[in-house]
N, C-alpha and C. Protein backbone atom coordinates (compact mmCIF):
# COMPACT_ATOMS: atom_id res chain seq x y z
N UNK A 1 -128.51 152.34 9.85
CA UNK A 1 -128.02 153.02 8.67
C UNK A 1 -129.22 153.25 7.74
N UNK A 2 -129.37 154.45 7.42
CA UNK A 2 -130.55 154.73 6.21
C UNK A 2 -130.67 154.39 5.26
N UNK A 3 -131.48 153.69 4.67
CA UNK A 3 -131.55 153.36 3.47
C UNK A 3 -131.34 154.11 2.08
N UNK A 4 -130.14 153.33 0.97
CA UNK A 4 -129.99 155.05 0.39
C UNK A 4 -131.05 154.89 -0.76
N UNK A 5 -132.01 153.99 -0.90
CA UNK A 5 -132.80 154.61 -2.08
C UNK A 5 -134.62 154.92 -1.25
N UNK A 6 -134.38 155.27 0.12
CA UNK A 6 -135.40 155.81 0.75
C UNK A 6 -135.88 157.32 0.14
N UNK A 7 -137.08 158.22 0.62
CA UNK A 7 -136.71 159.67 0.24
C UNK A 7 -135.87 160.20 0.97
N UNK A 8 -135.64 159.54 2.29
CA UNK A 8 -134.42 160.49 3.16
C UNK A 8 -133.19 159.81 2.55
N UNK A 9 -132.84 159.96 1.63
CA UNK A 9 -130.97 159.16 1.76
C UNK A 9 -130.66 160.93 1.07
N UNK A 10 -129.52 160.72 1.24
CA UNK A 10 -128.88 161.65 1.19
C UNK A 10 -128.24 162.09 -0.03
N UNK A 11 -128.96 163.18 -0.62
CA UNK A 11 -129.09 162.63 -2.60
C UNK A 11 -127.52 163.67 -2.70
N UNK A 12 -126.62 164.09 -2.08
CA UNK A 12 -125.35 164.59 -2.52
C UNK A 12 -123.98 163.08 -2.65
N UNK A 13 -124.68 162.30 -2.17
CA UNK A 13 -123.95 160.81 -1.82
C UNK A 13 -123.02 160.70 -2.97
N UNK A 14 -122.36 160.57 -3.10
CA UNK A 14 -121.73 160.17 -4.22
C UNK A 14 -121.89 158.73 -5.10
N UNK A 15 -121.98 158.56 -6.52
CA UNK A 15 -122.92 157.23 -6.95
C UNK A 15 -121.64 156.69 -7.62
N UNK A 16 -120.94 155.40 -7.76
CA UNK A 16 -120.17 154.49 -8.11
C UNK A 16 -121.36 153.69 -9.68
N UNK A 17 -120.87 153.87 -10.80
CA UNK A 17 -120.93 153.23 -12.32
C UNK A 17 -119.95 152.35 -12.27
N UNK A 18 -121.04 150.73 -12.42
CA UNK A 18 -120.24 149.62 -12.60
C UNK A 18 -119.95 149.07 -14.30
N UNK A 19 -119.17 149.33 -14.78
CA UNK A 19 -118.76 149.16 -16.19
C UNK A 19 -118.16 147.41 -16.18
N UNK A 20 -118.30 146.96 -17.67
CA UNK A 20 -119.13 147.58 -18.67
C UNK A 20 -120.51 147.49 -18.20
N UNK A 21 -121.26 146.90 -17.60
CA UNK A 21 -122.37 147.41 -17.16
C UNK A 21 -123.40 148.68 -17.45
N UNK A 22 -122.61 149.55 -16.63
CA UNK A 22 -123.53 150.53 -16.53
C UNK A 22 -124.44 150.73 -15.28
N UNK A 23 -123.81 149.84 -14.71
CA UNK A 23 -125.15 149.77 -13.20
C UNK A 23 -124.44 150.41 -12.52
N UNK A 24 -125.96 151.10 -11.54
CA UNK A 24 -125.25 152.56 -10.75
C UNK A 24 -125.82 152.03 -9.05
N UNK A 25 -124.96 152.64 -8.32
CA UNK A 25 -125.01 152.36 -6.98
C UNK A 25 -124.86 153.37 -6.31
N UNK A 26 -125.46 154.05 -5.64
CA UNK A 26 -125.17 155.26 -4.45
C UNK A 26 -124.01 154.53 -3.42
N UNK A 27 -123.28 155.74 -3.18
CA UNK A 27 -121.75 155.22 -2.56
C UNK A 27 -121.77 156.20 -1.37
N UNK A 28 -122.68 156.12 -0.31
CA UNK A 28 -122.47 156.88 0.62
C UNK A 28 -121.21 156.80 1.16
N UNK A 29 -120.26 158.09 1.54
CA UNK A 29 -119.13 158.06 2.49
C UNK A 29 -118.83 157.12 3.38
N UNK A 30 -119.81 156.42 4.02
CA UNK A 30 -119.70 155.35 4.95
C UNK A 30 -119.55 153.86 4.82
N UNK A 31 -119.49 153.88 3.56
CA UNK A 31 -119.70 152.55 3.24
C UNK A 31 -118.60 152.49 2.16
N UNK A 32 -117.79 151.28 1.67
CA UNK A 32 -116.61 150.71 0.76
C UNK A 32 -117.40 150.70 -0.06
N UNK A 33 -116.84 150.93 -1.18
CA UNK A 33 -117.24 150.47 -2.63
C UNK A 33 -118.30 149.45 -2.94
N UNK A 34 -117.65 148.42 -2.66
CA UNK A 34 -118.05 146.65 -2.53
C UNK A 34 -119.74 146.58 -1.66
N UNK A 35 -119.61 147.43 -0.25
CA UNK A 35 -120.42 147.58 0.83
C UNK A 35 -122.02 148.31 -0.34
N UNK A 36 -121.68 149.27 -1.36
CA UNK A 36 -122.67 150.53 -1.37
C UNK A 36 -123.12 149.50 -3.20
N UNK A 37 -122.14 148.63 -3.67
CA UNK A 37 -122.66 147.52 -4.58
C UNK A 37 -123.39 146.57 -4.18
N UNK A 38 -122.87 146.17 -2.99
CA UNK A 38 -123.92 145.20 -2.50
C UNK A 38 -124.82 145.30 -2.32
N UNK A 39 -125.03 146.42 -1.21
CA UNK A 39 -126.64 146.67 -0.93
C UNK A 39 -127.42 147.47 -2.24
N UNK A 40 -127.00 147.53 -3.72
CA UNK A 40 -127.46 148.05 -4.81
C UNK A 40 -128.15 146.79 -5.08
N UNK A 41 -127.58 145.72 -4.89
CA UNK A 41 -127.74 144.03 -5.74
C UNK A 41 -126.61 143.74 -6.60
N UNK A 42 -126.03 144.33 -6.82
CA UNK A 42 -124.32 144.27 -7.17
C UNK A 42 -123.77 143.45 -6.79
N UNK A 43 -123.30 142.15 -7.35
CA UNK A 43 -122.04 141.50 -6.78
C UNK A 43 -121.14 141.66 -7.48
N UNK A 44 -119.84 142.49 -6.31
CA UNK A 44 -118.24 142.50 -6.95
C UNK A 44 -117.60 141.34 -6.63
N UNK A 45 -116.51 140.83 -7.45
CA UNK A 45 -116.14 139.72 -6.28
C UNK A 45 -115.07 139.86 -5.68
N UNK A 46 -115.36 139.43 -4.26
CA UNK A 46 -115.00 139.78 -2.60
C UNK A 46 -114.64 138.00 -2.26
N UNK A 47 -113.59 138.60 -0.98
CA UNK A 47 -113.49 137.15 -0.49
C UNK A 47 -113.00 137.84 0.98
N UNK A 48 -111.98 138.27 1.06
CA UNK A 48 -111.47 138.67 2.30
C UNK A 48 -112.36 140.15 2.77
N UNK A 49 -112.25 140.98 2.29
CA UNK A 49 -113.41 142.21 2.55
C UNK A 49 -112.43 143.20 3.53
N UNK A 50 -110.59 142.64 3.66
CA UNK A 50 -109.98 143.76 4.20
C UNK A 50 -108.59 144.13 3.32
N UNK A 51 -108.90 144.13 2.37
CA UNK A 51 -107.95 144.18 0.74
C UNK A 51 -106.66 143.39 0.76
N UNK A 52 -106.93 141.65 1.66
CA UNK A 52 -105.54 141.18 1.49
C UNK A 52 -105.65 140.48 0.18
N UNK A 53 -107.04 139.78 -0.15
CA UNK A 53 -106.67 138.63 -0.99
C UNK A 53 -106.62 139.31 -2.79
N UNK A 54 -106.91 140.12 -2.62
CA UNK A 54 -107.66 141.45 -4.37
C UNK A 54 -108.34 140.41 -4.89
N UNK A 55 -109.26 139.66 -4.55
CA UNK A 55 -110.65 139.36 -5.40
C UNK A 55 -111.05 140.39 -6.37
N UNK A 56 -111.24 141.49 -5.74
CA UNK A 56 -111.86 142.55 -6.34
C UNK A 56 -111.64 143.45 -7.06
N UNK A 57 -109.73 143.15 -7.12
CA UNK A 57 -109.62 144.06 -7.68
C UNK A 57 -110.32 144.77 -9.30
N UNK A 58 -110.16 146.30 -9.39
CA UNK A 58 -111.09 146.80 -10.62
C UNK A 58 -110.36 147.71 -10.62
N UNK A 59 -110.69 148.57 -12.21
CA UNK A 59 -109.90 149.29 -12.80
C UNK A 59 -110.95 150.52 -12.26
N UNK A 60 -110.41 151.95 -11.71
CA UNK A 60 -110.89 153.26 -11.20
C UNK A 60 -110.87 153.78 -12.78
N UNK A 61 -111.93 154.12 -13.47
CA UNK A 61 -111.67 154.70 -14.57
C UNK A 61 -112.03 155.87 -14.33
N UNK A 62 -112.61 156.82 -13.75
CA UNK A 62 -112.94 158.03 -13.44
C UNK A 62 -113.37 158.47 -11.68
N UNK A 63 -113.12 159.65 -11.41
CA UNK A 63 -113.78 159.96 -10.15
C UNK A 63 -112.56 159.67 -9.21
N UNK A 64 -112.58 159.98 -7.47
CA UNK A 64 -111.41 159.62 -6.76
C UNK A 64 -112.20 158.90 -5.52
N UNK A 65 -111.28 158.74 -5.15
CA UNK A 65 -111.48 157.60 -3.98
C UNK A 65 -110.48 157.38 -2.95
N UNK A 66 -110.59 157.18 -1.60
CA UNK A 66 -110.03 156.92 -0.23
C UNK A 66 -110.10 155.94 0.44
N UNK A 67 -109.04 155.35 0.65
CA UNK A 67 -109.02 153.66 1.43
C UNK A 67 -109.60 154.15 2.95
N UNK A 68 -109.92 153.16 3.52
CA UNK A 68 -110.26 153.35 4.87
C UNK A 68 -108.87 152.44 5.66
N UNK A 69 -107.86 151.54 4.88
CA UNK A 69 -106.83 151.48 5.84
C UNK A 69 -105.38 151.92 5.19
N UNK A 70 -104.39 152.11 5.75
CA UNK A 70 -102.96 153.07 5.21
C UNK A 70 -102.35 152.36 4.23
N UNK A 71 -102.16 150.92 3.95
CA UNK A 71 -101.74 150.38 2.94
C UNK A 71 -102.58 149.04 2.58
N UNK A 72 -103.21 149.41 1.68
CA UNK A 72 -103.76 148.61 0.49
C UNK A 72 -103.10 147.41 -0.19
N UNK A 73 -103.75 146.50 -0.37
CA UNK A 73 -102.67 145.24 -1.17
C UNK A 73 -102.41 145.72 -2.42
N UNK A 74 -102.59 147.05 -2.92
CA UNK A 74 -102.02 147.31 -4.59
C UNK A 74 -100.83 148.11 -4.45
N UNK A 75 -99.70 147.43 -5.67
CA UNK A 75 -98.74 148.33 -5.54
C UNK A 75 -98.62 149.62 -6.14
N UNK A 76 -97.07 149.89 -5.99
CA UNK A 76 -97.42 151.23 -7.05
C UNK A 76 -97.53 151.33 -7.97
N UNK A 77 -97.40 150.48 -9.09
CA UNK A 77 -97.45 150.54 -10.27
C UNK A 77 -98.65 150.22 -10.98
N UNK A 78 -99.65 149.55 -9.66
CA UNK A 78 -100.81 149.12 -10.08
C UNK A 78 -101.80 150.56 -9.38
N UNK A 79 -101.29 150.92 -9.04
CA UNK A 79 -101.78 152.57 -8.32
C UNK A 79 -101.78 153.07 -9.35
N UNK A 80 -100.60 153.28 -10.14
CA UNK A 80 -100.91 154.15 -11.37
C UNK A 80 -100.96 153.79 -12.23
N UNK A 81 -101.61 152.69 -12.46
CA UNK A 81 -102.59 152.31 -13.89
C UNK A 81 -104.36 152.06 -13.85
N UNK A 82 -104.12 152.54 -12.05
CA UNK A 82 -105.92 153.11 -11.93
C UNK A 82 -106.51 151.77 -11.38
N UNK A 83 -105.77 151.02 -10.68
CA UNK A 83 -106.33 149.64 -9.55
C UNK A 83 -106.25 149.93 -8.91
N UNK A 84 -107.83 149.62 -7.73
CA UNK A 84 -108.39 149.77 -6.87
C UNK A 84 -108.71 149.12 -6.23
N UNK A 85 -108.92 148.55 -4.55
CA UNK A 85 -109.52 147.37 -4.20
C UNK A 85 -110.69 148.03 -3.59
N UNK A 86 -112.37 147.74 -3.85
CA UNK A 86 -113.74 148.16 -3.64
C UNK A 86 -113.56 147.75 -1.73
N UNK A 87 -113.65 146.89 -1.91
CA UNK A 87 -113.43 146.28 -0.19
C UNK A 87 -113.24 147.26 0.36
N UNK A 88 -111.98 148.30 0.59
CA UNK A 88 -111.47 149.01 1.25
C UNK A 88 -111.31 150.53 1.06
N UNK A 89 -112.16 150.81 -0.19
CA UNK A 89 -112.02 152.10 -0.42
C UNK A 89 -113.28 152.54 -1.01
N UNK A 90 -113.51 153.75 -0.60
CA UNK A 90 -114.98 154.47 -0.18
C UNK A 90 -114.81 155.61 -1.13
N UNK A 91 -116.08 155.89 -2.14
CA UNK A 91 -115.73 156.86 -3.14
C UNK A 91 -115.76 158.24 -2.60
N UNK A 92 -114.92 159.36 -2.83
CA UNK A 92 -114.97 160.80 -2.63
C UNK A 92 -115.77 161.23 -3.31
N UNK A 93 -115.84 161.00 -4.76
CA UNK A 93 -116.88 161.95 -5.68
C UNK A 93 -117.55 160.59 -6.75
N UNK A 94 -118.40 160.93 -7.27
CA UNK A 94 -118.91 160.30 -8.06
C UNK A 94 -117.98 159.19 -8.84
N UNK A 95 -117.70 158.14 -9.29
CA UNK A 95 -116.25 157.09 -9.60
C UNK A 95 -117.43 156.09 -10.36
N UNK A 96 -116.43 155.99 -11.50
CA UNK A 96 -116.68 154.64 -12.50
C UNK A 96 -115.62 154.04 -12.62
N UNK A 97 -115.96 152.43 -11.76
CA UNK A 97 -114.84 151.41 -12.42
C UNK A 97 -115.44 150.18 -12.95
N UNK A 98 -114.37 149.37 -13.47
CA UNK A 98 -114.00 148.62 -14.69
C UNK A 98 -114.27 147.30 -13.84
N UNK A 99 -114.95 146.68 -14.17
CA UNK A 99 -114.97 145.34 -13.26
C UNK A 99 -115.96 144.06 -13.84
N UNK A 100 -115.47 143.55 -15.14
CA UNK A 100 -116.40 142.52 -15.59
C UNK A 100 -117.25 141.52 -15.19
N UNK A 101 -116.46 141.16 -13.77
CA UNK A 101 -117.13 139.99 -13.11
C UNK A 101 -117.93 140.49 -12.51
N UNK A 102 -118.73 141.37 -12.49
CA UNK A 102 -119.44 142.05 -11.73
C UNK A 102 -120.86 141.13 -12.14
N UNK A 103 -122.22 141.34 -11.04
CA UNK A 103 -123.01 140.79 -11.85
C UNK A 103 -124.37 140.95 -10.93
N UNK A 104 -125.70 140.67 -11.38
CA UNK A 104 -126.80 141.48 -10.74
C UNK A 104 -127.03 140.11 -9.78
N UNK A 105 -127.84 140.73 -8.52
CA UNK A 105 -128.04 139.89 -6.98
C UNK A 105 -129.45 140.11 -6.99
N UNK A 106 -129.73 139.21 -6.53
CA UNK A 106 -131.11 139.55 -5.56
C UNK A 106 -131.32 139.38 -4.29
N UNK A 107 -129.73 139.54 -3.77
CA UNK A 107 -129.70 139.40 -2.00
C UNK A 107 -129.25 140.70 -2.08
N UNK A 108 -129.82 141.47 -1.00
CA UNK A 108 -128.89 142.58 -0.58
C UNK A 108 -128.18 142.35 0.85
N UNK A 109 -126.99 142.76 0.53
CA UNK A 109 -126.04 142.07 2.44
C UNK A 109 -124.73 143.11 2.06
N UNK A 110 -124.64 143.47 3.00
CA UNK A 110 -123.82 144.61 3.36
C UNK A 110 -122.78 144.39 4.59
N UNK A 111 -123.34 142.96 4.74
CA UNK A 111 -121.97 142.90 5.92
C UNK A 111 -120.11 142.57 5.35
């Protein structure tokens, strides 16, 4: 996988803003939310990494986004107040969410 802050990464990528923060992460298509924070130095917090336990859950404040499996541990009502689980969903366009516990790494791991 290419590195996305190489000169070859792929500068249409779409970039994920971690609020309140402000820290920015390239969110290639291929990679979850959680996956394109991590390898930034981003830690969200994760535990299961297939959206059963919502460690992670965070508030989608802007931008859209696509799970990679058919049902997500959020319900509907938490669907439409803009909760998201990073683990499992990969940004479409550029996306800022809400996620306090967030916090800076100096490991990068992407598994």
């Amino acid at each position: 996988m290419p590195d996305p802050y190489s000169p070859a990464a792929d500068l249409t990528a779409p970039t994920v803003r971690i609020e309140p923060m402000g820290w920015l992460a390239p969110a290639p298509s291929d990679l979850s939310i959680l996956q394109a924070a991590l390898r930034a130095g981003i830690e969200l917090p994760n535990a299961c990494r297939n959206g059963t336990c919502r460690s992670c859950l965070s508030r989608l404040l802007s931008g859209e986004i696509r799970y990679l499996i058919e049902w997500p541990g959020v319900s509907l009502e938490e669907k439409r107040e803009g909760l998201v689980l990073p683990c499992v969903a990969c940004a479409q366009t550029d996306i800022v969410i809400e996620q306090p516990l967030a916090s800076r790494s100096s490991k990068l791991n992407v598994t």
